[in-house]
Protein backbone atom coordinates (compact mmCIF):
# COMPACT_ATOMS: atom_id res chain seq x y z
CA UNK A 1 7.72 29.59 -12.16
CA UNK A 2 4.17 29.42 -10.75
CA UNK A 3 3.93 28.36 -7.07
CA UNK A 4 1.98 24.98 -6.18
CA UNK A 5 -1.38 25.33 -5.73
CA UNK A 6 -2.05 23.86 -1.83
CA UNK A 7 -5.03 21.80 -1.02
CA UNK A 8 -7.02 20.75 2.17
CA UNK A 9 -7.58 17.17 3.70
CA UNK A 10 -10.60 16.62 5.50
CA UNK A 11 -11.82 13.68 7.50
CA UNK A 12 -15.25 12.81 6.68
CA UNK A 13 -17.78 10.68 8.66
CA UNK A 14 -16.43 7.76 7.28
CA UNK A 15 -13.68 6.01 8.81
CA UNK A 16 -10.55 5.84 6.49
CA UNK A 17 -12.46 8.43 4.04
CA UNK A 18 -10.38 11.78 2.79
CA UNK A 19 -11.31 14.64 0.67
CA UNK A 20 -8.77 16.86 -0.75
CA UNK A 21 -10.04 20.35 -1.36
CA UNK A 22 -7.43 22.07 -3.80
CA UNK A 23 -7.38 25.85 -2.42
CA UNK A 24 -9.43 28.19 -4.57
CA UNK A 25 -12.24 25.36 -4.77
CA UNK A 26 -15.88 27.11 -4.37
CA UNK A 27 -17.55 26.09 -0.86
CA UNK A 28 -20.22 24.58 -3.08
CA UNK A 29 -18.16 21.93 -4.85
CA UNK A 30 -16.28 18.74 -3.30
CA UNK A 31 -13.45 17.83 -3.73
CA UNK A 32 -11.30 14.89 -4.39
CA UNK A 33 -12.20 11.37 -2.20
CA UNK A 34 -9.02 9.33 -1.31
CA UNK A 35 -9.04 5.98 0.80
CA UNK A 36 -6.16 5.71 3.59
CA UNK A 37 -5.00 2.29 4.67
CA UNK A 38 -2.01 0.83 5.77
CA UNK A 39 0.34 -1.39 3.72
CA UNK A 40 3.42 -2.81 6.02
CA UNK A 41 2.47 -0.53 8.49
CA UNK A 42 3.23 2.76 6.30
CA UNK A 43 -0.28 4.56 5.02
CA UNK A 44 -1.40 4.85 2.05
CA UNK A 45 -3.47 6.97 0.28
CA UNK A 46 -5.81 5.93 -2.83
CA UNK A 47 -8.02 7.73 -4.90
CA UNK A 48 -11.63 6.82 -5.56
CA UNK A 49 -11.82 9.29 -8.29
CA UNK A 50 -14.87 10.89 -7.28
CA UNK A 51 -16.11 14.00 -5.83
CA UNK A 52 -19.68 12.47 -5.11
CA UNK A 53 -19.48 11.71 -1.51
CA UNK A 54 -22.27 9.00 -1.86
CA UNK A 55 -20.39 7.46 -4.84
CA UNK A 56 -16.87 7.53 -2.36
CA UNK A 57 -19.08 5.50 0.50
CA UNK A 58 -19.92 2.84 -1.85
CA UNK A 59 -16.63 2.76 -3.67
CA UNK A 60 -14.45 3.15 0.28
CA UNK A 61 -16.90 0.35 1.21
CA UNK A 62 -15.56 -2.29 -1.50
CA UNK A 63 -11.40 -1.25 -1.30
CA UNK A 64 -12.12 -1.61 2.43
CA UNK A 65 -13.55 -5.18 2.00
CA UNK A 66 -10.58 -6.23 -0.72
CA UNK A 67 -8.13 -4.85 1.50
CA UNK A 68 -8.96 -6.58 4.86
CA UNK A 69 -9.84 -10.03 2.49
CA UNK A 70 -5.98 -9.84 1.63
CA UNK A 71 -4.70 -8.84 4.75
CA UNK A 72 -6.01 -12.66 5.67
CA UNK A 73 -4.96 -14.31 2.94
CA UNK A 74 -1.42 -13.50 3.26
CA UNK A 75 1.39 -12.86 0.64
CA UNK A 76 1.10 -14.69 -2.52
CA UNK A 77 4.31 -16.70 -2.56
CA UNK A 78 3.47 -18.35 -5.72
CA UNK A 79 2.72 -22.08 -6.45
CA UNK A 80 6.16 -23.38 -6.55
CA UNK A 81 6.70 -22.75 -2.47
CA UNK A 82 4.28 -25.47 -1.55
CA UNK A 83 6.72 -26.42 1.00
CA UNK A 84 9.10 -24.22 3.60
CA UNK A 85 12.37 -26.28 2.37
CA UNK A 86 11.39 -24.30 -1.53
CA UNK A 87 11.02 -20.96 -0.20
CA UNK A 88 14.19 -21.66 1.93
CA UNK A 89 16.11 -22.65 -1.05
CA UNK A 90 14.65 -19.75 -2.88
CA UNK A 91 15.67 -17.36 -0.39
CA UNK A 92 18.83 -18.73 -0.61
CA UNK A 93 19.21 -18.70 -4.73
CA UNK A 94 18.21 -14.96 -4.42
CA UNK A 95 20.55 -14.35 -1.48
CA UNK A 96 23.54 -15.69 -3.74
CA UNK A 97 23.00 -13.25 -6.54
CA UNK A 98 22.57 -10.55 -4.53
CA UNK A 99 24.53 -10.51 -1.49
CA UNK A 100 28.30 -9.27 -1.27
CA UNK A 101 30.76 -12.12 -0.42
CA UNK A 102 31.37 -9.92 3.08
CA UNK A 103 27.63 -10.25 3.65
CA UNK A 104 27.57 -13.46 2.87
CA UNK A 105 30.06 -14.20 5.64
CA UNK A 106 27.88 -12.87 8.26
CA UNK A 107 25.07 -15.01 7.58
CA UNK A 108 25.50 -18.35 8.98
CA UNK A 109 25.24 -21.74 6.71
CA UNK A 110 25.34 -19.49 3.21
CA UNK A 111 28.94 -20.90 2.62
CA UNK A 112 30.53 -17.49 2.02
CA UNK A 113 33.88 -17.89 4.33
């Protein structure tokens, strides 16, 4: 059973910019780029699938602009939860398949006592 190969992560000069350098790499190639960002508060790490560090700027540059573009649009909740009362009483539809009766009794107006 062969051993995992381990690699390197550097920062670059670019905020939120990563390349992984597997171990054994020659000094003269790059490695990997990845893009870090958070989703939820937990980060993330995305590949550009490059090893062209001018390629990685450009490509960083858009994923950083569709990122922050949805982090101000919001969730997507769909066009059915026009309202707060329908994505209440979707919550609630979900909640009833899902839930354990005992649950259900800890959660007040879901009618489970």
């Amino acid at each position: 059973m062969e051993t995992p190969k381990k690699s390197e992560w550097k920062k670059t000069s670019v905020q939120c910019l990563y390349e992984r350098r597997p171990e054994g790499l020659p000094a003269t190639k790059r490695g990997t780029f990845y893009f870090r960002f958070s989703v939820n508060g937990t980060p993330t790490f995305r590949s550009l699938e490059t090893s062209v560090f001018e390629h990685a700027k450009i490509k960083h540059a858009r994923r950083m602009a569709n990122v922050q573009k949805d982090r101000q649009r919001g969730p997507d909740l769909g066009t059915e939860f026009k309202t707060p009362g329908a994505l209440f009483d979707e919550g609630e539809r979900r909640m009833k398949g899902s839930v354990s009766p005992k649950t259900r009794r800890l959660v007040p107006g879901s009618n489970g006592g």
